[in-house]
Protein backbone atom coordinates (compact mmCIF):
# COMPACT_ATOMS: atom_id res chain seq x y z
CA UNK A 1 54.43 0.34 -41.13
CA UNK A 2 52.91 3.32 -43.15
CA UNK A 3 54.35 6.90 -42.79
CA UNK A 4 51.54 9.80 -41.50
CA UNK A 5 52.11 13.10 -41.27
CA UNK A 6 49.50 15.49 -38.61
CA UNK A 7 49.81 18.92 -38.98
CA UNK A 8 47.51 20.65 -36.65
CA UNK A 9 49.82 24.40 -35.37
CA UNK A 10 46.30 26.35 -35.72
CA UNK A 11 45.75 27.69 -32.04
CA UNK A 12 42.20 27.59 -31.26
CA UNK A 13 40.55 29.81 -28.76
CA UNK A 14 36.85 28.08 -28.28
CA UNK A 15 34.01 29.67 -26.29
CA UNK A 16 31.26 32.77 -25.73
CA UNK A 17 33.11 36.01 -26.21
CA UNK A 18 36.60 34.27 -27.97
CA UNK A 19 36.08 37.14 -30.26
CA UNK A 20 38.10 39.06 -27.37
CA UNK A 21 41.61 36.82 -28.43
CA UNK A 22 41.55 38.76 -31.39
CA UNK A 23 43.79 40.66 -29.59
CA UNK A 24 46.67 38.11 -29.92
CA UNK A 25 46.94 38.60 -33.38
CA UNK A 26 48.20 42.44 -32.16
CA UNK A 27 50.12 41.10 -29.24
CA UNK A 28 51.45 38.14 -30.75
CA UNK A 29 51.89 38.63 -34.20
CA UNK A 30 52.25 42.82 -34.29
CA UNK A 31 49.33 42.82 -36.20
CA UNK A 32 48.76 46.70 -36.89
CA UNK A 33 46.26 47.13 -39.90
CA UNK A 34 43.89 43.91 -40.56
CA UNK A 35 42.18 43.22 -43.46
CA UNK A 36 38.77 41.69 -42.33
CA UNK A 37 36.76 39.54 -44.96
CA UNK A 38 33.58 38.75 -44.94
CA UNK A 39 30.37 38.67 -47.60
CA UNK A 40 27.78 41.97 -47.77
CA UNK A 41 25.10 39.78 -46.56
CA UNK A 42 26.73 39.00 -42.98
CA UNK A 43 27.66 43.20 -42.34
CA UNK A 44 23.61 43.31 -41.53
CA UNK A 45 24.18 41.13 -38.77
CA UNK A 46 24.51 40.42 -34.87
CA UNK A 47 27.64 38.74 -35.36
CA UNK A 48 28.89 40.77 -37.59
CA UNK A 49 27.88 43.86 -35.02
CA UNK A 50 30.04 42.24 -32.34
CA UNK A 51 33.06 41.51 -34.24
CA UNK A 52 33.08 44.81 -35.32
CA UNK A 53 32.92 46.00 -31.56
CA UNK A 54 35.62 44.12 -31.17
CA UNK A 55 37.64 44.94 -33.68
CA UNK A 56 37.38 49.05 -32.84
CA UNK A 57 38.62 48.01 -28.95
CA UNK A 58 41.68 46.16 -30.78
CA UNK A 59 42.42 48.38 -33.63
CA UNK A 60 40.58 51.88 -33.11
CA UNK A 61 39.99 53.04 -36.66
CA UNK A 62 42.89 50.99 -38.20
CA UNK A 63 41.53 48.38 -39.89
CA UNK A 64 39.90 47.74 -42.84
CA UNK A 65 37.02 45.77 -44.73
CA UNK A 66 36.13 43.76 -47.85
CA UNK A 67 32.75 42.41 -47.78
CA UNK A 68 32.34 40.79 -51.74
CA UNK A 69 32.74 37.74 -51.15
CA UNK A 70 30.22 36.27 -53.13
CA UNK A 71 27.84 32.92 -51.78
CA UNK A 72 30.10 30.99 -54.18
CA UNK A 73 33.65 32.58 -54.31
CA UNK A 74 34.94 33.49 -57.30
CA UNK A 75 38.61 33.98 -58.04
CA UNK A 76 37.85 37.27 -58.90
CA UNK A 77 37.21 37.84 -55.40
CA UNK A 78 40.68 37.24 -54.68
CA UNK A 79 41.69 39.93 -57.01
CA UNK A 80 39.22 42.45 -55.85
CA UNK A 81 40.21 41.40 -51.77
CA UNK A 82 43.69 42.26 -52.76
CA UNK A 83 43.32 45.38 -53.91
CA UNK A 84 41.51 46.45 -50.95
CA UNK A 85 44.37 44.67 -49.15
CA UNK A 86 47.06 46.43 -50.70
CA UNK A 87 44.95 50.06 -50.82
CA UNK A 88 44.85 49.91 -47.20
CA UNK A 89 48.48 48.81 -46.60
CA UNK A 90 47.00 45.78 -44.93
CA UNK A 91 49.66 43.23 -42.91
CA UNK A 92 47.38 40.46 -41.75
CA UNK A 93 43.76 38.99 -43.18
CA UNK A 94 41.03 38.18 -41.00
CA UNK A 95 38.15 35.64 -42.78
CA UNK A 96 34.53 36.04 -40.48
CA UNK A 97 31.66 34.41 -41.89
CA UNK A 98 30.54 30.97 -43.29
CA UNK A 99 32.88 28.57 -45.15
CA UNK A 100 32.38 30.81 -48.44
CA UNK A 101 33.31 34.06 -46.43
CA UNK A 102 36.24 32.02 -44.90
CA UNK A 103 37.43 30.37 -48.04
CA UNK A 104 37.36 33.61 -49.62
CA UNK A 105 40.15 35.39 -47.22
CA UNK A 106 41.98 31.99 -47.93
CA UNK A 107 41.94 32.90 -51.49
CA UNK A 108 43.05 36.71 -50.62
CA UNK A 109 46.04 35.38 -48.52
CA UNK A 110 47.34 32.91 -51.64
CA UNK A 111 46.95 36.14 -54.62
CA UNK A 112 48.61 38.20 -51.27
CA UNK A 113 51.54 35.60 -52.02
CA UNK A 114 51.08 34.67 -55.70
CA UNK A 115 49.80 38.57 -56.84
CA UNK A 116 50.41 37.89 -61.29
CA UNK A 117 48.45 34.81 -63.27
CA UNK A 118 45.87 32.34 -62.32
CA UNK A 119 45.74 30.54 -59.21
CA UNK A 120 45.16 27.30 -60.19
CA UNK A 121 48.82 27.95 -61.96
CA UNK A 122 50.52 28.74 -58.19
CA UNK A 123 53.01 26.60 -57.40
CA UNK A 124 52.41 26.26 -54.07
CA UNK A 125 55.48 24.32 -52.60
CA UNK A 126 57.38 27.78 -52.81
CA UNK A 127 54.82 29.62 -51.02
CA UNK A 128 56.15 30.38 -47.28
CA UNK A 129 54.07 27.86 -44.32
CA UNK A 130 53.29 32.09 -43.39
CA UNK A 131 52.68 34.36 -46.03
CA UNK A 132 50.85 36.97 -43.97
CA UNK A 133 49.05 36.13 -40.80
CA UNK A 134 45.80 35.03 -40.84
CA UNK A 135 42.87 34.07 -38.75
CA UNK A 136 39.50 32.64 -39.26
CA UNK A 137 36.36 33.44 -37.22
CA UNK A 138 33.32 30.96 -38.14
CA UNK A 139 29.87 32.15 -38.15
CA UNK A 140 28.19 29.15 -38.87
CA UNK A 141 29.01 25.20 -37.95
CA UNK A 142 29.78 23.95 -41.31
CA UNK A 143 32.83 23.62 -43.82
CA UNK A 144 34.90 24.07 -40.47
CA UNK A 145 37.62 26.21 -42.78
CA UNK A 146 39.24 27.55 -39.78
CA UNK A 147 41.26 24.66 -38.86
CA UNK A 148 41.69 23.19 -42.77
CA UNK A 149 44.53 23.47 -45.51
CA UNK A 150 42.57 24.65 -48.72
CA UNK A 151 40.23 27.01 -50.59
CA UNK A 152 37.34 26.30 -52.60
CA UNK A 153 36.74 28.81 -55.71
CA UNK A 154 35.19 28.77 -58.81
CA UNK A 155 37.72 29.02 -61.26
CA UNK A 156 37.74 31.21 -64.11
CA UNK A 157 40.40 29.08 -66.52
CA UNK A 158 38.63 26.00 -65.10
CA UNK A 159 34.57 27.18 -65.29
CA UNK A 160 34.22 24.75 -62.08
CA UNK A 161 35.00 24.69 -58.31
CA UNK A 162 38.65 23.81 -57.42
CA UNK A 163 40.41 23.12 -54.33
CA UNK A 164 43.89 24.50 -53.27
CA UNK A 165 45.32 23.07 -50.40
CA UNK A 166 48.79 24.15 -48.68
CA UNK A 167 50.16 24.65 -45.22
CA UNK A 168 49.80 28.53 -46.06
CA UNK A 169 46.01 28.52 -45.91
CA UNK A 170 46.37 27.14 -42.53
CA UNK A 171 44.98 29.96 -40.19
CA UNK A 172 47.35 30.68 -37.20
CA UNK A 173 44.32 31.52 -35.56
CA UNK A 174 40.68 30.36 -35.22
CA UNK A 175 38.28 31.67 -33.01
CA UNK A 176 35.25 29.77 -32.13
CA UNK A 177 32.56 31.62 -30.68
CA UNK A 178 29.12 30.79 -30.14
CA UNK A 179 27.66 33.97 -29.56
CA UNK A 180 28.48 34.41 -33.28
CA UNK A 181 26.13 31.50 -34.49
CA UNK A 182 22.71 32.06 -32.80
CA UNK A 183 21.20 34.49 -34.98
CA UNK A 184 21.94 31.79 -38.06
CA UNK A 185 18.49 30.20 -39.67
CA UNK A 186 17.19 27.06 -38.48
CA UNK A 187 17.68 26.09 -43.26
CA UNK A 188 21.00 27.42 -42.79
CA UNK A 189 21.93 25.36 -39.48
CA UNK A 190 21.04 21.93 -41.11
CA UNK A 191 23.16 22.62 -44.17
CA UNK A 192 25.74 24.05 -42.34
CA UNK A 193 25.75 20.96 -39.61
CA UNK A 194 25.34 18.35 -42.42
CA UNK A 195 28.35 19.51 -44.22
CA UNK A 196 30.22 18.97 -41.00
CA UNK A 197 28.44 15.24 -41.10
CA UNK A 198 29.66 14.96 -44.75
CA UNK A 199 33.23 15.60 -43.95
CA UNK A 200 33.48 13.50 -41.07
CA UNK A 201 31.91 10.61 -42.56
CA UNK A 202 34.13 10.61 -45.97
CA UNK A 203 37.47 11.32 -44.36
CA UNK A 204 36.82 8.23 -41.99
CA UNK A 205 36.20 5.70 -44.65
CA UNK A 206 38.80 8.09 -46.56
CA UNK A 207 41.20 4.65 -48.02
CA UNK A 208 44.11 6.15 -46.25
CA UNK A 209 46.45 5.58 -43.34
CA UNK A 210 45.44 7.52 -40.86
CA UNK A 211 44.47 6.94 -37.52
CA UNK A 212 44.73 10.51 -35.97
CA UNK A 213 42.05 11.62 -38.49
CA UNK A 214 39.67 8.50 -38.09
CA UNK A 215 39.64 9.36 -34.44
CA UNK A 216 38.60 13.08 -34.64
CA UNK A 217 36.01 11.98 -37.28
CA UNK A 218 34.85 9.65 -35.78
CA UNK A 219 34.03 11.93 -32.57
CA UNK A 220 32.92 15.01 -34.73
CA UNK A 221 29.99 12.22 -36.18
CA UNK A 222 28.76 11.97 -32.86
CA UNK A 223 28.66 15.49 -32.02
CA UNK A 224 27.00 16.10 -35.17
CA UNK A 225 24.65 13.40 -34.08
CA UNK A 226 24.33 14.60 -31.07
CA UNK A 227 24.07 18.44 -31.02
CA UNK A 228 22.46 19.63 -34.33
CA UNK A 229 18.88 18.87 -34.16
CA UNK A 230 19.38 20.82 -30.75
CA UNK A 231 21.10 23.88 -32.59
CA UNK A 232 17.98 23.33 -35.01
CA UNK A 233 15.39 23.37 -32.92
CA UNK A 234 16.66 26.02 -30.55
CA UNK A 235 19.54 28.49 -32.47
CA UNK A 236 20.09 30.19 -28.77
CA UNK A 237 21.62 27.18 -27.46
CA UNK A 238 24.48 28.36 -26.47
CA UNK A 239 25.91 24.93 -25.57
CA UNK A 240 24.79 23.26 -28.69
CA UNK A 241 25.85 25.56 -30.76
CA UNK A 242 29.38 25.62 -29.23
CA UNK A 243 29.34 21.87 -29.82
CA UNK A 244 28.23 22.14 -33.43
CA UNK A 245 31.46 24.45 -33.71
CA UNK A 246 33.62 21.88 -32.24
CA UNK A 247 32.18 19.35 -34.25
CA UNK A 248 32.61 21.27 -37.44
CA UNK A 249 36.96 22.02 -36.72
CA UNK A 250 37.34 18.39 -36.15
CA UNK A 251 35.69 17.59 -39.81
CA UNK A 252 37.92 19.93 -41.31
CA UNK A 253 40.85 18.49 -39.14
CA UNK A 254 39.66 15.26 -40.10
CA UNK A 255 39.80 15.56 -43.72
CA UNK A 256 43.81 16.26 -43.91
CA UNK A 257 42.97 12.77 -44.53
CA UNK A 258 40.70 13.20 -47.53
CA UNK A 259 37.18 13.34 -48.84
CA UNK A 260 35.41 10.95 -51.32
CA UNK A 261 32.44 10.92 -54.22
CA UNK A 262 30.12 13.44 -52.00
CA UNK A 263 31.95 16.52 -52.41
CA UNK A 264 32.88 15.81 -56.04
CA UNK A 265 29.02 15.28 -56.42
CA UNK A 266 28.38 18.60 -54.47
CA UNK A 267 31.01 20.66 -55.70
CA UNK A 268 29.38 21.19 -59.67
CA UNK A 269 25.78 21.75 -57.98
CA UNK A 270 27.23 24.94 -56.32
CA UNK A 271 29.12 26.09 -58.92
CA UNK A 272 26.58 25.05 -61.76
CA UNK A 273 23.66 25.72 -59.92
CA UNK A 274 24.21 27.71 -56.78
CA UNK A 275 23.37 24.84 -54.48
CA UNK A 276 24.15 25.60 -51.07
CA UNK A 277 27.36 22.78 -50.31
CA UNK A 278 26.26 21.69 -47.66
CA UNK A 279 22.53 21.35 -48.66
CA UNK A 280 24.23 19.28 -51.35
CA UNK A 281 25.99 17.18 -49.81
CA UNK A 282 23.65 16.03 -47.57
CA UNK A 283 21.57 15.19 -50.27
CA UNK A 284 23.68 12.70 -52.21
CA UNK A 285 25.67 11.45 -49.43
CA UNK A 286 23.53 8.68 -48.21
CA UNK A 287 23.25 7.61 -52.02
CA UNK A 288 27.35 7.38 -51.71
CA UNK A 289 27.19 5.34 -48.42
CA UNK A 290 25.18 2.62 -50.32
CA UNK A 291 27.58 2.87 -53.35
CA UNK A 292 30.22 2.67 -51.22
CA UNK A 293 28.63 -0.15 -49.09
CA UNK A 294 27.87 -2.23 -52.15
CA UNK A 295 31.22 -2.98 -52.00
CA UNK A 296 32.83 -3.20 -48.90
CA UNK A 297 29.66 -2.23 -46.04
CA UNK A 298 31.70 -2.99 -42.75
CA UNK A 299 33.60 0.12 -43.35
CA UNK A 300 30.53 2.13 -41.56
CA UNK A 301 30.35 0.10 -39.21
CA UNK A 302 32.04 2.16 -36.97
CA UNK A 303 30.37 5.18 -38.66
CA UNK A 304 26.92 3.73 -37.45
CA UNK A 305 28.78 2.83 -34.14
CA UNK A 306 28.81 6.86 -33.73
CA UNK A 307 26.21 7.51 -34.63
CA UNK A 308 24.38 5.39 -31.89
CA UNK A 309 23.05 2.73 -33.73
CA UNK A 310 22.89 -1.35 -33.56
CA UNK A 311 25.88 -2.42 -36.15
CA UNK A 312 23.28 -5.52 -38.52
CA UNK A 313 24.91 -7.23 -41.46
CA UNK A 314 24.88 -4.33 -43.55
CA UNK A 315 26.05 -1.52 -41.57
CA UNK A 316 26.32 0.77 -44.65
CA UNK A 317 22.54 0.59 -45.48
CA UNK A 318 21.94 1.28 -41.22
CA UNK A 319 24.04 4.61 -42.28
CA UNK A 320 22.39 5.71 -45.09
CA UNK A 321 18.99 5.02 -43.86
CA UNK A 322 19.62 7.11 -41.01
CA UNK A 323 21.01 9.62 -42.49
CA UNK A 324 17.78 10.24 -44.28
CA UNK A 325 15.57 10.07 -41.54
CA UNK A 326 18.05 12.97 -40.00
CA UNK A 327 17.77 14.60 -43.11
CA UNK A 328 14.35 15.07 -42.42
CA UNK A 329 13.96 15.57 -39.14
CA UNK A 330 16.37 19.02 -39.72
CA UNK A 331 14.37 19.99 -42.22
CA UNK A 332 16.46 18.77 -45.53
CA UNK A 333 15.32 17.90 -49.05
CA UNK A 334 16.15 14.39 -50.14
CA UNK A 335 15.65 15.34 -53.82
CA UNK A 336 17.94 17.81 -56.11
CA UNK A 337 14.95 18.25 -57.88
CA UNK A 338 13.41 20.49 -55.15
CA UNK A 339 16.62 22.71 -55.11
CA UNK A 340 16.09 23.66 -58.74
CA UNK A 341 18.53 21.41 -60.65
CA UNK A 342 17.07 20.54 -63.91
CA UNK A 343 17.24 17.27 -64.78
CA UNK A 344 18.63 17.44 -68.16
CA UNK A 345 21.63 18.86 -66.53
CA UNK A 346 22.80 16.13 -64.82
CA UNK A 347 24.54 14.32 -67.72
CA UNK A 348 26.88 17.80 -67.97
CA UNK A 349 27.13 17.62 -64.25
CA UNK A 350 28.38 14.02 -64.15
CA UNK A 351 31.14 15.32 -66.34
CA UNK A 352 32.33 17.90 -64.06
CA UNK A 353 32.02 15.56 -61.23
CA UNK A 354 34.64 13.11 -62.61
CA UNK A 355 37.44 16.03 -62.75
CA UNK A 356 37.06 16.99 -59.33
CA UNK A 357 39.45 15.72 -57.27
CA UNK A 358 37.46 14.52 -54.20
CA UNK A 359 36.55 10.71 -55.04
CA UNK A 360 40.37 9.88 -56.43
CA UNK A 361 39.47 8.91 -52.40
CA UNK A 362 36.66 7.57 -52.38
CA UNK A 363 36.56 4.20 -51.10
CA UNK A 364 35.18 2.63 -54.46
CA UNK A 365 36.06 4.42 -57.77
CA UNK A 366 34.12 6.36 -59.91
CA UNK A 367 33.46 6.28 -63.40
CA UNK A 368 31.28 9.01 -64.88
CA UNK A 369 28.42 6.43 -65.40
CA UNK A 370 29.07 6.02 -61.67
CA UNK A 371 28.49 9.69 -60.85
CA UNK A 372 26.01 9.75 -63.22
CA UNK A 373 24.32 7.60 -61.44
CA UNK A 374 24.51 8.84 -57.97
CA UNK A 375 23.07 11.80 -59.55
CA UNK A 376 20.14 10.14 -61.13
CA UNK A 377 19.37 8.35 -57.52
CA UNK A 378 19.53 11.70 -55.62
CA UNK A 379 17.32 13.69 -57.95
């Protein structure tokens, strides 16, 4: 019998007007002077507007902000959200926003707790499971960041996107509100939501032990199913909305697990080309699934279970197909060619591709010819 290991102590406070339990982080934590995080675009917003609200009934006057987080973050981001940190004798970080905004006070909390050198060079087994509290407070239904382990960043030593992952990026606190979401674009929605899909679907067939994870995947696929042509169609539905919110934690929860050839596809198109990650990712995924499936396709089969379809002889195929007739029923591209990529950029992107980390999981392996490929099929 196989060893697993589920670490879930994030407490989640989930529904219209959780922005109030921001409060606990005072009561419960003696949380005096927060840092909130966030990226200049989102301070022009509703959501923005109410945490802010929120934050003066909690706080009064002392708190403070950082909004340059940048659409991509950048470790210099870090650097500059520490100084602001430090200048206003900060003791606890607050991430609101989208996965970059949120991934960006991740990156904040580790240079909070690793201030000198790089942080790909952070060794992070000597980092406290606390290094200052922190709490996450989504604003769209995507990279569900609140409830995961790790950071995404563009690199500055690396020149590429790189994931950190420890129990210190783990947010004591996530608040899921709804109310938060509805002023998001229908564009922005899809991504956001297929993102969510992405992560659900890759931890699942994820080659690893571990049945807690398939479980929530397997239920955030049929949320995701279920919930985001709603939130698409409508963005002031509150209940799908909420769901979409739920839907994107459990991905992230999910994919303690692991990820696969997807998000090592996605990962260069963001930080090559600015590609939005989730709009990425839901453009090469179904070109994984049949990669994937060309090898083993009754490992969807429970994937296409979710997803309310008739499990056939080739249930990988039934899952790809689909998901590109839900691509475009949201509104998504199929092609990277109508995001801008050039196609004489793909061989360079390939490259990148193979040192991400993401499809050392992947359920088939991946030479660069491989990714190549994949590449070739989604442009």
């Amino acid at each position: 019998m196989q060893r697993v290991s589920f670490r879930f102590p994030t407490a989640i406070r989930f529904g219209s007007g959780a922005r109030a339990s921001l409060a606990e982080l005072r009561d419960a934590h003696g949380v005096e002077r927060p840092l909130l995080v966030t990226d200049a675009g989102l301070t022009k917003t509703p959501a923005y507007s109410l945490v802010q609200s929120t934050m003066d009934e909690v706080w009064d006057d002392a708190w403070h902000v950082f909004s340059g987080v940048h659409p991509n973050p950048l470790e210099g981001d870090a650097d500059a959200g520490y100084a602001a940190y430090k200048e206003g004798e900060c003791d606890a970080v607050i991430g609101l926003g989208g996965g970059s905004a949120l991934d960006g006070a991740k990156a904040i909390v580790l240079r909070i707790g690793a201030p000198e050198g790089p942080l790909t060079d952070v060794d992070t087994s000597k980092l406290p499971d606390v290094i200052v509290p922190l709490c996450a407070i989504p604003t769209t239904a995507g990279t569900g960041s609140e409830t995961g382990r790790s950071t995404v960043f563009t690199a500055a030593s690396h020149g590429r996107k790189v994931v950190i992952g420890c129990p210190a990026l783990l947010p004591q606190l996530a608040i899921l509100d709804p109310e938060l979401t509805v002023s998001l674009p229908a564009h922005l929605t899809a991504a956001t939501g297929m993102d969510a899909m992405t992560h659900a679907i890759e931890s699942f067939v994820c080659p690893v032990f571990h049945p807690f994870c398939d479980g929530v995947a397997l239920e955030a696929v049929y949320r995701v199913r279920r919930f985001l042509p709603r939130a698409v169609a409508d963005g002031n539905d509150i209940e799908a909305r909420g769901e979409m919110l739920v839907a994107a934690a459990m991905g992230a929860t999910a994919f303690q697990k692991d990820l696969g050839a997807a998000h090592s596809l996605a990962h260069p198109l963001s930080s090559e080309h600015g590609a939005h990650h989730g709009l990425a990712n839901a453009i090469v995924l179904p070109h994984v699934v049949r990669f994937n499936g060309e090898v083993d396709s009754m490992q969807y089969a429970r994937v296409a279970i979710a997803l309310g379809l008739q499990v056939d002889e080739d249930p990988a195929e039934l899952v790809a197909s689909f998901l590109e007739q839900f691509n475009a029923s949201i509104g998504i591209t199929q092609r990277l060619r109508d995001i801008g990529v050039p196609e004489d950029a793909l061989p360079t992107l390939a490259k990148k591709a193979l040192l991400d980390p993401c499809h050392a999981t992947n359920p088939r392996p991946c030479s660069e010819a491989d990714l190549l490929a994949l590449y070739k099929k989604s442009y």
